[in-house]
PDB file of N, CA and C in Angstrom:
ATOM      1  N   UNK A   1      99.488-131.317 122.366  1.00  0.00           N
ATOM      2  CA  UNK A   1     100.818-131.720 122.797  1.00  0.00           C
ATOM      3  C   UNK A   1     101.683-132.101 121.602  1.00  0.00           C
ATOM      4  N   UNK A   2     101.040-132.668 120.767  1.00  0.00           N
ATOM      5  CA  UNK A   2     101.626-133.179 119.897  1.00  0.00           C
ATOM      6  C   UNK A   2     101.968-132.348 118.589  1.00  0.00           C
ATOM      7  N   UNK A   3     100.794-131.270 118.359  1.00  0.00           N
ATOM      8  CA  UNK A   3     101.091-130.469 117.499  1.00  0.00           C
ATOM      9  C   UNK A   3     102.719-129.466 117.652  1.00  0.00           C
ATOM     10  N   UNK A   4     102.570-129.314 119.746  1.00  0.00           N
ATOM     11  CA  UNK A   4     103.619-127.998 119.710  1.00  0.00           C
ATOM     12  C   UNK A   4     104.778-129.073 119.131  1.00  0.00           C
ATOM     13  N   UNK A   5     105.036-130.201 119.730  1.00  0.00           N
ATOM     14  CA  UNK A   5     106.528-130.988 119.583  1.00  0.00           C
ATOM     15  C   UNK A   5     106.747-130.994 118.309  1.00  0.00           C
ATOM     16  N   UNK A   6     105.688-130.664 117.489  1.00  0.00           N
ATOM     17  CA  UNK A   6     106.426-131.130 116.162  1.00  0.00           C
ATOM     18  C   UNK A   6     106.437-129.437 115.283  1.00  0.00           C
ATOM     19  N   UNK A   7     105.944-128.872 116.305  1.00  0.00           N
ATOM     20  CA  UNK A   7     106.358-127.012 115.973  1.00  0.00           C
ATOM     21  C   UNK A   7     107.573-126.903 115.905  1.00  0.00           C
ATOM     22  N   UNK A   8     108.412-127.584 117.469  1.00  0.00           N
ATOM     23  CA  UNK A   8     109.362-127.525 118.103  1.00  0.00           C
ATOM     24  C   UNK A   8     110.784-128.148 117.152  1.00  0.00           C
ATOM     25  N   UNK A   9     110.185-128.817 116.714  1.00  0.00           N
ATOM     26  CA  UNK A   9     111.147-130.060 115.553  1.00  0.00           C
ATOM     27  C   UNK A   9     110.989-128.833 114.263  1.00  0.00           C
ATOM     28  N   UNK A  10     110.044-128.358 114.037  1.00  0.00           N
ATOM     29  CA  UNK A  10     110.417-127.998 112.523  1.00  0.00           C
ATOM     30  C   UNK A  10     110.891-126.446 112.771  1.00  0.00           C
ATOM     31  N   UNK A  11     110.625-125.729 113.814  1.00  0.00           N
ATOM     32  CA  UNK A  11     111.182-124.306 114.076  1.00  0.00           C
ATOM     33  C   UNK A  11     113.118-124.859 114.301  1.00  0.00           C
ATOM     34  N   UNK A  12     113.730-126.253 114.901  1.00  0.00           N
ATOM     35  CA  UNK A  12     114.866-126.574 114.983  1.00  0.00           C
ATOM     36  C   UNK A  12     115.649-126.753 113.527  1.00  0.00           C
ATOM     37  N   UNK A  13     114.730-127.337 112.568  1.00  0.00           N
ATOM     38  CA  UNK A  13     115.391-128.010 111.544  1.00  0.00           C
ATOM     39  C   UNK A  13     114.928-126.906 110.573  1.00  0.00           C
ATOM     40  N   UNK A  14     114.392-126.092 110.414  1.00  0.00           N
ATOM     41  CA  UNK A  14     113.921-124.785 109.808  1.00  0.00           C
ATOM     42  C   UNK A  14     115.310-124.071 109.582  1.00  0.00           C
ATOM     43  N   UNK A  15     115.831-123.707 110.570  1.00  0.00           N
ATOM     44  CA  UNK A  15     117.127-123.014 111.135  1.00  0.00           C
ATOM     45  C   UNK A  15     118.348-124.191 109.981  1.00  0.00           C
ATOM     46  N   UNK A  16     118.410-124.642 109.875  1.00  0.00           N
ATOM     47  CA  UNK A  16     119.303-125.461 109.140  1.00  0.00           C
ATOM     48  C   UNK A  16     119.657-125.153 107.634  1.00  0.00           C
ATOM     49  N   UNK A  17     120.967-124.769 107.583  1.00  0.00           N
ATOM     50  CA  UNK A  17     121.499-124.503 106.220  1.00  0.00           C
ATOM     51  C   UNK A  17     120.072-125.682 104.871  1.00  0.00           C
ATOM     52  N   UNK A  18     120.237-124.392 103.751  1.00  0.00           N
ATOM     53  CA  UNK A  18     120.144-125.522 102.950  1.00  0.00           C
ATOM     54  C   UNK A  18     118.061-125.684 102.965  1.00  0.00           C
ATOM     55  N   UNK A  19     117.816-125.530 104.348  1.00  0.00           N
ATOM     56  CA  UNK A  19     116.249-125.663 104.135  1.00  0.00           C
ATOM     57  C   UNK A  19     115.256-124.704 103.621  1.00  0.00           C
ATOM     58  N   UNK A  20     114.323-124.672 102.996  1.00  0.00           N
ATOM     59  CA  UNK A  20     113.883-123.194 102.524  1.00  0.00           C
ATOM     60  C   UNK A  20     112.328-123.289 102.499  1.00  0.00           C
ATOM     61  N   UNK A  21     111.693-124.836 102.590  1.00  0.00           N
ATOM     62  CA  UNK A  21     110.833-125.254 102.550  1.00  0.00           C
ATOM     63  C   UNK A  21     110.367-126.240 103.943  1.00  0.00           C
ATOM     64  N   UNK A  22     109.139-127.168 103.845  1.00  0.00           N
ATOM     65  CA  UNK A  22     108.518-128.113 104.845  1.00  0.00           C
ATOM     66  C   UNK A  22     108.818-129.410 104.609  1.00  0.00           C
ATOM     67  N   UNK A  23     109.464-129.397 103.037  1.00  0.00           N
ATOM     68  CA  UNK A  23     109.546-130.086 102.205  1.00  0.00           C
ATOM     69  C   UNK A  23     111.265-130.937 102.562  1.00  0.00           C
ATOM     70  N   UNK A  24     111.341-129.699 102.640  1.00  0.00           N
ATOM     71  CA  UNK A  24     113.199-130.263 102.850  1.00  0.00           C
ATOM     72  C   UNK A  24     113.657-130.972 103.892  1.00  0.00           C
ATOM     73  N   UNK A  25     112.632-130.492 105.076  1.00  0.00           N
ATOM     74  CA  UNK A  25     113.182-131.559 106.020  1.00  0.00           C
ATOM     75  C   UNK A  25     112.314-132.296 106.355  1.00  0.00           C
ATOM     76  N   UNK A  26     110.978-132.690 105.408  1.00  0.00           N
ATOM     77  CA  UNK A  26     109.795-133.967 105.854  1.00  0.00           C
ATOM     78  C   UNK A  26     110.978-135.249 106.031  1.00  0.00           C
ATOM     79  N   UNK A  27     111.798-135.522 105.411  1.00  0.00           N
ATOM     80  CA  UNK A  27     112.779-136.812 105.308  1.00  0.00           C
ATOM     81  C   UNK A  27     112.864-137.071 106.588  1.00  0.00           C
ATOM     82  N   UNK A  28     113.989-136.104 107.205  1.00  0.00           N
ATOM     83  CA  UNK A  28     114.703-136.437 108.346  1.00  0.00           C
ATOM     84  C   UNK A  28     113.752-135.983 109.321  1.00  0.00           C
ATOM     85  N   UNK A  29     112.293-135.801 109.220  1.00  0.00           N
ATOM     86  CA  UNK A  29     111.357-135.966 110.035  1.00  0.00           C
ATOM     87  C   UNK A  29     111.066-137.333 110.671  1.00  0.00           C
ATOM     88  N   UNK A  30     110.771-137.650 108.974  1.00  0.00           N
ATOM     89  CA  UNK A  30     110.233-138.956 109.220  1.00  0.00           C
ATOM     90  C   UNK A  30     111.084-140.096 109.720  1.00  0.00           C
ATOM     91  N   UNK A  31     112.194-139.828 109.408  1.00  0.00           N
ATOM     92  CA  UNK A  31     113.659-140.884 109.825  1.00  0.00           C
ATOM     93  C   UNK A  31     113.486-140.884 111.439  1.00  0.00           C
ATOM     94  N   UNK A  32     113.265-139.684 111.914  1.00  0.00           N
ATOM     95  CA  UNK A  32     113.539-139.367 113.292  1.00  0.00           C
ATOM     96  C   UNK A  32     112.676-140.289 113.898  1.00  0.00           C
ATOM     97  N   UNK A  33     111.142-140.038 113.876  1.00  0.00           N
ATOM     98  CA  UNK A  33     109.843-140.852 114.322  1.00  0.00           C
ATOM     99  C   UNK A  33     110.070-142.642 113.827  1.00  0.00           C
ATOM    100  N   UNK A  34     110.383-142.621 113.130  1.00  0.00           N
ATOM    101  CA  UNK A  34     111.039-144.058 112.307  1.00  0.00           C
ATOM    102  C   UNK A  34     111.685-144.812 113.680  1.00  0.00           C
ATOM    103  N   UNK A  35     113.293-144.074 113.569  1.00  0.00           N
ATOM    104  CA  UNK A  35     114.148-144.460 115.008  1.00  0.00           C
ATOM    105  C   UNK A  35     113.525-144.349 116.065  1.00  0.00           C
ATOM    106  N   UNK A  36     112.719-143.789 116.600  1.00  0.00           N
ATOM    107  CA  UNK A  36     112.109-143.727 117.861  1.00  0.00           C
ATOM    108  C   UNK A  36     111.280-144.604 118.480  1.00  0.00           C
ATOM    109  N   UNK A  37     110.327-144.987 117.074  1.00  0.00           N
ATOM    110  CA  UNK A  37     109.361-146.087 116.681  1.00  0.00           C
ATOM    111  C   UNK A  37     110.211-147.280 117.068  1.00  0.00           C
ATOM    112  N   UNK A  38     111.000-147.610 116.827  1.00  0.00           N
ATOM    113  CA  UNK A  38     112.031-148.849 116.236  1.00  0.00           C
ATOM    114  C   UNK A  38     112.642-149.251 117.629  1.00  0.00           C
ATOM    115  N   UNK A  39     112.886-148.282 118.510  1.00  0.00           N
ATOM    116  CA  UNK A  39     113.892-148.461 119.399  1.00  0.00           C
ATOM    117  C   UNK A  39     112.476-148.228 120.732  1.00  0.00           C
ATOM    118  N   UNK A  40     111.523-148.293 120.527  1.00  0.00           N
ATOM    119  CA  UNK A  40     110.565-148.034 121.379  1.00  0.00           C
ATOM    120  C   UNK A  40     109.958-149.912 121.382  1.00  0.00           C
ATOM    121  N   UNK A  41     109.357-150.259 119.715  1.00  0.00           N
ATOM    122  CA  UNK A  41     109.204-151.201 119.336  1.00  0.00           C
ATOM    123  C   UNK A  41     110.591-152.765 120.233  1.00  0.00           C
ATOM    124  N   UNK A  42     111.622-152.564 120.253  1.00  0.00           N
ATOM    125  CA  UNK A  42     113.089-153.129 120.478  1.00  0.00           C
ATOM    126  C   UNK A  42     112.588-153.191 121.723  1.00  0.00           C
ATOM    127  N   UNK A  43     112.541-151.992 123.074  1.00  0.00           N
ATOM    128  CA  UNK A  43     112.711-151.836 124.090  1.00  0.00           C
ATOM    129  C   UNK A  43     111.250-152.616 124.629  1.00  0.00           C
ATOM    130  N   UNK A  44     110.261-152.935 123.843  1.00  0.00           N
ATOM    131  CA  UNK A  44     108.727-153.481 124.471  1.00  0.00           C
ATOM    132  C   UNK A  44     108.827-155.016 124.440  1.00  0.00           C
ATOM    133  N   UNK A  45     109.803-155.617 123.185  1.00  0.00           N
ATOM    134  CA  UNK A  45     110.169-157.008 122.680  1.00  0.00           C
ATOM    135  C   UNK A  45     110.850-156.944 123.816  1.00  0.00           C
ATOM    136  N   UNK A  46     111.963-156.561 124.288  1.00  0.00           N
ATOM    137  CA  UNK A  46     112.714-157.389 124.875  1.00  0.00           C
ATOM    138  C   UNK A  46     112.365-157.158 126.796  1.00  0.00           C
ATOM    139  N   UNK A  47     111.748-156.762 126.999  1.00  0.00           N
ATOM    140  CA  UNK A  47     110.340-156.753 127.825  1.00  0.00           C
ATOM    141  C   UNK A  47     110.166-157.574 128.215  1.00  0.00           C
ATOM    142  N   UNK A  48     109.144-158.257 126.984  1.00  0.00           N
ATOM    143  CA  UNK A  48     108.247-159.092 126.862  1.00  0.00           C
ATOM    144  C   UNK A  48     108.996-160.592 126.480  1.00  0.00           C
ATOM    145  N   UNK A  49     110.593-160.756 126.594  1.00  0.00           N
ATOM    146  CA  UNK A  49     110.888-161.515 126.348  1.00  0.00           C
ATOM    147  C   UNK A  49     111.637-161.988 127.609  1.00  0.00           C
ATOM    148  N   UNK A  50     111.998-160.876 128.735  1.00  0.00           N
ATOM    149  CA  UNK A  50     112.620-161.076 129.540  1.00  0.00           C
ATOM    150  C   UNK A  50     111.494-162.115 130.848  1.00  0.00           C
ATOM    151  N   UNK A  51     110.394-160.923 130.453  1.00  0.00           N
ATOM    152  CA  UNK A  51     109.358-161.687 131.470  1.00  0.00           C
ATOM    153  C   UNK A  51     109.065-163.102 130.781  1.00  0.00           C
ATOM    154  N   UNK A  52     109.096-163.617 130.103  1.00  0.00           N
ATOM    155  CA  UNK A  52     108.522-164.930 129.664  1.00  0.00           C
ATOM    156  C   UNK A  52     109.990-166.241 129.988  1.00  0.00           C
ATOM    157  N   UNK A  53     110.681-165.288 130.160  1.00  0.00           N
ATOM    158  CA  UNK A  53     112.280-166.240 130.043  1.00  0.00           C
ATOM    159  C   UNK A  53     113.061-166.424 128.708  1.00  0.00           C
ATOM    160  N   UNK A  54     112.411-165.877 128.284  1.00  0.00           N
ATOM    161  CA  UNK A  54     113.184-165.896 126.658  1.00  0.00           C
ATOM    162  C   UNK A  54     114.423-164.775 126.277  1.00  0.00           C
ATOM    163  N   UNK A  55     115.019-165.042 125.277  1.00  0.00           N
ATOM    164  CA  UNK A  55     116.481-164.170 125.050  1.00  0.00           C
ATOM    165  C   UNK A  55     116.008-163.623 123.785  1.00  0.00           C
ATOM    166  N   UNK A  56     116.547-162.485 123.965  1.00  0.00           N
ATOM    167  CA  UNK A  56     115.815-161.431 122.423  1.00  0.00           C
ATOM    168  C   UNK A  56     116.857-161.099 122.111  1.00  0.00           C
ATOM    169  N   UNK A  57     117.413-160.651 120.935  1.00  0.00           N
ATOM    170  CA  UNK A  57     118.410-160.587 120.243  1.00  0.00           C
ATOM    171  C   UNK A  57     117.996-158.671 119.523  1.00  0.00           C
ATOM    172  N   UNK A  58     118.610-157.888 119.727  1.00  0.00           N
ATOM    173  CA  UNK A  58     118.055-156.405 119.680  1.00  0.00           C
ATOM    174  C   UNK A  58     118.214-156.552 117.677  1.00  0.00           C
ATOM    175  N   UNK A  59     117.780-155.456 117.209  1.00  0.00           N
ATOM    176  CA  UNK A  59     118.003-155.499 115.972  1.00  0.00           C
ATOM    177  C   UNK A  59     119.395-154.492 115.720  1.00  0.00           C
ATOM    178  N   UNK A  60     118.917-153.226 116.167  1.00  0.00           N
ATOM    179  CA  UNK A  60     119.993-152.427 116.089  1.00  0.00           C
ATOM    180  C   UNK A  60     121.233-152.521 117.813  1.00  0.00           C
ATOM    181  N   UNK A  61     122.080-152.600 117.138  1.00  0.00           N
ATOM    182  CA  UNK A  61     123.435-152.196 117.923  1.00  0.00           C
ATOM    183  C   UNK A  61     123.094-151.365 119.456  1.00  0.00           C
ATOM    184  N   UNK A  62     123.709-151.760 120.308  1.00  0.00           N
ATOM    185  CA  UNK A  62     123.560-150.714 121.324  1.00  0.00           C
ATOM    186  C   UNK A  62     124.157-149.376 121.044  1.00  0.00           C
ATOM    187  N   UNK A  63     124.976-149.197 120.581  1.00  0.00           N
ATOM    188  CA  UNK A  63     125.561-147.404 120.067  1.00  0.00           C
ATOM    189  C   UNK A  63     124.810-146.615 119.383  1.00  0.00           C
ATOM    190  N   UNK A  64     123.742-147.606 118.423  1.00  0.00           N
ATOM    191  CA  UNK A  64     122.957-146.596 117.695  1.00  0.00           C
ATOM    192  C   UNK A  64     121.553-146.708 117.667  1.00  0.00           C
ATOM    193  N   UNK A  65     121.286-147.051 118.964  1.00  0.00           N
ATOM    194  CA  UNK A  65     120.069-147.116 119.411  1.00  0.00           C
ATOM    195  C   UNK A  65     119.244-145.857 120.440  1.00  0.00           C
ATOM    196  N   UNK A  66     118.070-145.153 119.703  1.00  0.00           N
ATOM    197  CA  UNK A  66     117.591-144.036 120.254  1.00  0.00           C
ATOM    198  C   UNK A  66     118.214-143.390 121.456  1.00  0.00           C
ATOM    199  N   UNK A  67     117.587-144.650 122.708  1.00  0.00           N
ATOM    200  CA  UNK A  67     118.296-144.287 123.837  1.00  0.00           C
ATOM    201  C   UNK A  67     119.372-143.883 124.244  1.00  0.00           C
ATOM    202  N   UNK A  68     120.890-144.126 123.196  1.00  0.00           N
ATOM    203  CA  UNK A  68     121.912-144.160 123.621  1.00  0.00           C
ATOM    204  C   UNK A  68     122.082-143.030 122.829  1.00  0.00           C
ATOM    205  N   UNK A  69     121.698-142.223 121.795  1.00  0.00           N
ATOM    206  CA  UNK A  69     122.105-141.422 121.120  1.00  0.00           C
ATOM    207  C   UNK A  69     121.196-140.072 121.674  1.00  0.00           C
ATOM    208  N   UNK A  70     119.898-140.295 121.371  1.00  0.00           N
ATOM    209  CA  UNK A  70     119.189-139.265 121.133  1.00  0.00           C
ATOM    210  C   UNK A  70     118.727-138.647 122.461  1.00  0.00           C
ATOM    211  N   UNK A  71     118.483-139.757 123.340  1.00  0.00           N
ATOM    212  CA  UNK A  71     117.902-139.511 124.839  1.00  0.00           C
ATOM    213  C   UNK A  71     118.586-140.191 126.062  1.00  0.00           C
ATOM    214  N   UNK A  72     120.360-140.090 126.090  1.00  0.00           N
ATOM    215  CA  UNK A  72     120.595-140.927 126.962  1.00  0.00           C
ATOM    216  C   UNK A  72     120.576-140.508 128.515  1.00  0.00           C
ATOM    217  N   UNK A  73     120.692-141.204 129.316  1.00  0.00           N
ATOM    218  CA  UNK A  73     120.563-141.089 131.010  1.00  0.00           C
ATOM    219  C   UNK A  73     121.633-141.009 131.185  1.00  0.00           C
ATOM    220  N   UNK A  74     121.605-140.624 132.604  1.00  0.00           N
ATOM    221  CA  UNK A  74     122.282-140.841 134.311  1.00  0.00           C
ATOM    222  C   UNK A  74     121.620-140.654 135.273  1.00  0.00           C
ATOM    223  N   UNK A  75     121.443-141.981 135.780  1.00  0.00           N
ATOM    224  CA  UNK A  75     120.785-142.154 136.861  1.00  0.00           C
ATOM    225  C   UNK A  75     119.311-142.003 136.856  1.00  0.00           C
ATOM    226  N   UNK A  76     119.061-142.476 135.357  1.00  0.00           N
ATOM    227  CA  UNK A  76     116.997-142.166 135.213  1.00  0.00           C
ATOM    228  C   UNK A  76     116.977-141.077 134.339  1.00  0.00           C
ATOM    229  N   UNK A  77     117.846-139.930 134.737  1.00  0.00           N
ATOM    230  CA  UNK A  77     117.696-138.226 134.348  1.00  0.00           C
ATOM    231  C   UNK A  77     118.104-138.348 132.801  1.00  0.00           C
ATOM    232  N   UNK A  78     117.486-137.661 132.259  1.00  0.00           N
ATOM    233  CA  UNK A  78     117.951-137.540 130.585  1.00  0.00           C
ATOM    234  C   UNK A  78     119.639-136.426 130.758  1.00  0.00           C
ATOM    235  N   UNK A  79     120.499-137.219 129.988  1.00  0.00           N
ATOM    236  CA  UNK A  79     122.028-135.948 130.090  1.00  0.00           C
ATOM    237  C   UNK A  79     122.240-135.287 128.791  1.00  0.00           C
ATOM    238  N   UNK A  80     121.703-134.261 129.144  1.00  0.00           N
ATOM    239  CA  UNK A  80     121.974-132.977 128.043  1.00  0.00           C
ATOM    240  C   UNK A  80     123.201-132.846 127.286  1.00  0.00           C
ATOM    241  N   UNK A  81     123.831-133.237 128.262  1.00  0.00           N
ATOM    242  CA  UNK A  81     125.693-133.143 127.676  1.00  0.00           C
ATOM    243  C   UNK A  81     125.888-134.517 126.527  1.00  0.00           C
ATOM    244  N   UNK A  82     125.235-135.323 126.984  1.00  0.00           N
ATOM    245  CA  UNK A  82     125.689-136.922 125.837  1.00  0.00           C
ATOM    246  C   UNK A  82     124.998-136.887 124.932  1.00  0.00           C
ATOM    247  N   UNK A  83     123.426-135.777 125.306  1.00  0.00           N
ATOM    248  CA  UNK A  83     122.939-135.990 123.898  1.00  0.00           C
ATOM    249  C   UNK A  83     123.282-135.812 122.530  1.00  0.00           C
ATOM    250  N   UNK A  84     123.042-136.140 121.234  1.00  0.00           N
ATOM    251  CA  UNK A  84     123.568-135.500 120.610  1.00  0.00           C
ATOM    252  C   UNK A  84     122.112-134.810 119.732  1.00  0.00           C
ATOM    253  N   UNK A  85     122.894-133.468 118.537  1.00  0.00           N
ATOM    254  CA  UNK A  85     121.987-133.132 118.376  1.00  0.00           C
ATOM    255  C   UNK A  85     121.549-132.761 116.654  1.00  0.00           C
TER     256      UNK A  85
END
């Protein structure tokens, strides 16, 4: 599963001016999994802060947080149209 998604990521960013190598886009690989990590990490804290009664303070901004950028909803459903890409 994990191998195709990251087929899927480098056959996308492959296609990208400028790349010629595996090399060129390990960066904004790793940035990507980074943010995802981060905003996955954010979304488990404040969880775990709601159930206890406590107030969590997010790190990153709501505008530039995974969910709102990379994978946002309507109504549960991921929207293709807001994503960006």
């Amino acid at each position: 599963m994990f191998e195709q998604t990251f087929k899927n990521i480098d056959d996308v960013l492959w296609k990208e001016a400028g790349c010629t190598t595996e090399l060129d886009y390990t960066e904004q690989t790793s940035w990507m999994l980074f943010l995802k990590y981060l905003d996955d990490l954010e979304h488990e804290r404040a969880m775990e802060a709601e159930l206890l009664g406590k107030p969590y303070t997010h790190i990153i901004n709501p505008e530039h947080r995974w969910s709102r950028w990379a994978a946002p909803k309507i109504n549960g459903k991921f929207d293709h149209d807001a994503a960006l890409t």
